[in-house]
Protein backbone atom coordinates (compact mmCIF):
# COMPACT_ATOMS: atom_id res chain seq x y z
CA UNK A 1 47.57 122.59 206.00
CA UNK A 2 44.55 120.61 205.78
CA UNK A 3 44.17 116.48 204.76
CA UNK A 4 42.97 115.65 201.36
CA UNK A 5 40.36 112.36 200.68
CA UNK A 6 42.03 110.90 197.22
CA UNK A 7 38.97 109.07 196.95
CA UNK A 8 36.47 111.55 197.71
CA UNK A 9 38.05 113.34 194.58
CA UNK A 10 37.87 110.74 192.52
CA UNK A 11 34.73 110.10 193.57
CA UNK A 12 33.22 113.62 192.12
CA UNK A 13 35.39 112.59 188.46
CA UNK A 14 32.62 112.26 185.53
CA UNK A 15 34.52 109.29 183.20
CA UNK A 16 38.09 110.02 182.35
CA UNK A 17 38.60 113.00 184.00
CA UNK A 18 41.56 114.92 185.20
CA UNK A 19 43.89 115.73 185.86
CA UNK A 20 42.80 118.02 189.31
CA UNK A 21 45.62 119.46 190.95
CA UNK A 22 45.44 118.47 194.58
CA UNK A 23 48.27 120.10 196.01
CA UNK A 24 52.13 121.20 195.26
CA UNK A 25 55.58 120.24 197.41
CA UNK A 26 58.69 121.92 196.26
CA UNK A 27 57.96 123.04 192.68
CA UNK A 28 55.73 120.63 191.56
CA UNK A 29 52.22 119.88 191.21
CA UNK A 30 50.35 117.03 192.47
CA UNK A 31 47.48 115.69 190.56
CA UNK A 32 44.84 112.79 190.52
CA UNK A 33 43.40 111.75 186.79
CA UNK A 34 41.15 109.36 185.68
CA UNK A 35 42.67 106.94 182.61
CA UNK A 36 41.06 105.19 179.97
CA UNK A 37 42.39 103.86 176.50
CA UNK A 38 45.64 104.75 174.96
CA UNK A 39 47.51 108.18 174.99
CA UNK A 40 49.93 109.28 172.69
CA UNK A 41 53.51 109.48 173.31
CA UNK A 42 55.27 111.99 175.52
CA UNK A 43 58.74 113.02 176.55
CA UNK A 44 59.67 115.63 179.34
CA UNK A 45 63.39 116.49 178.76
CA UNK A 46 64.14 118.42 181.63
CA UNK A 47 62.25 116.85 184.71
CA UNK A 48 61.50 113.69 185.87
CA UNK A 49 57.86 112.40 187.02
CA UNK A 50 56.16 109.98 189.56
CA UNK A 51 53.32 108.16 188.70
CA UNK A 52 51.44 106.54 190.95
CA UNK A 53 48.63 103.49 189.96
CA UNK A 54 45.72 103.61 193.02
CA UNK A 55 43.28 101.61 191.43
CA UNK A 56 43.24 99.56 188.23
CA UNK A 57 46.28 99.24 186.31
CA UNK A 58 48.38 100.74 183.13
CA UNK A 59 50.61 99.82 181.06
CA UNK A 60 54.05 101.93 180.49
CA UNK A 61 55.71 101.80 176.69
CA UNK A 62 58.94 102.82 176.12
CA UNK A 63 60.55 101.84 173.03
CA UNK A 64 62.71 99.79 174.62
CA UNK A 65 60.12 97.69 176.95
CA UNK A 66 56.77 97.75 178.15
CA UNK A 67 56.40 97.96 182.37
CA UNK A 68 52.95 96.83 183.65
CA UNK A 69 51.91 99.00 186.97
CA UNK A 70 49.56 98.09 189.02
CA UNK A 71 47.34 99.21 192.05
CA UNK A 72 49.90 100.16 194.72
CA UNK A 73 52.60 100.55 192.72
CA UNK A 74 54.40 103.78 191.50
CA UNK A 75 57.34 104.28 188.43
CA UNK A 76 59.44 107.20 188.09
CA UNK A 77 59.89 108.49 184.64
CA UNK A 78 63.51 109.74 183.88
CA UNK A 79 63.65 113.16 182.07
CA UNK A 80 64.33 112.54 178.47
CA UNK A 81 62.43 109.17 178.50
CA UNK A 82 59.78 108.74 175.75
CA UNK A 83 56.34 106.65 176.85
CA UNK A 84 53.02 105.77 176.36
CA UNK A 85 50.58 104.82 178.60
CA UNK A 86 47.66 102.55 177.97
CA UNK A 87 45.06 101.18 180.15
CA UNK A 88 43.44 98.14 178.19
CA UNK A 89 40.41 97.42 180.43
CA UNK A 90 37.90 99.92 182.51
CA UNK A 91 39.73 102.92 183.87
CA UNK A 92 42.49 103.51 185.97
CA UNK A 93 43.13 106.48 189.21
CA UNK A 94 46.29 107.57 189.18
CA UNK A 95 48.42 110.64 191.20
CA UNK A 96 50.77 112.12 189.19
CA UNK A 97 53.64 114.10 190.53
CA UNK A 98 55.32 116.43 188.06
CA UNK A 99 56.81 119.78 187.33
CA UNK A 100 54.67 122.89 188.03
CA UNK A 101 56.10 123.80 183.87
CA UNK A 102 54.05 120.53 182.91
CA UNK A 103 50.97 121.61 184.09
CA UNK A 104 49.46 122.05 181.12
CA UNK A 105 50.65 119.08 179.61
CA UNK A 106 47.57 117.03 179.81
CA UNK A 107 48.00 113.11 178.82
CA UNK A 108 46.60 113.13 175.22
CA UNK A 109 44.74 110.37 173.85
CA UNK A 110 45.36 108.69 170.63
CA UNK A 111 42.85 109.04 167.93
């Protein structure tokens, strides 16, 4: 058991960077990433997600609304929920609880 310094970890990030798992509780993974720009749209049908906004801000798209998060501010994404998330200025840190299954499922940018 041992602390972990969010910022020191972001710190060592290169650009848009991530995500870096930085620990797991019960099943699922906890990781930091770096945002910038618009990713494409994702849906997890069988788990939901936390997302966490530590410094900048995002926005969420779902076809039914758009949900700005900022800094210090978190939004849980229901399982079977489509969304997009953009960050329109700079870049934004962000802890993402999910899933251990998702791991893989890096946030993919549109083109």
């Amino acid at each position: 058991m041992e602390k972990i310094n969010i910022s020191q970890h972001f710190s060592q990030f290169q650009g848009s960077s991530g995500p870096e798992v930085i620990g797991e509780i019960n099943g699922s993974s906890i990781k930091l990433e770096k945002l910038q720009g618009e990713f494409d749209w994702q849906q997890h049908d069988d788990k939901d997600e936390l997302l966490y906004v530590i410094k900048g801000r995002l926005l969420m798209m779902y076809h039914e609304r758009n949900i700005w998060v900022e800094a210090g501010e978190l939004i849980v994404i229901p399982k079977g929920v489509a969304y997009k998330i953009f960050v329109p200025n700079g870049e934004c840190h962000t802890l993402f609880i999910e899933p251990n299954q998702h791991l893989q499922a890096k946030l993919k940018r549109c083109s």
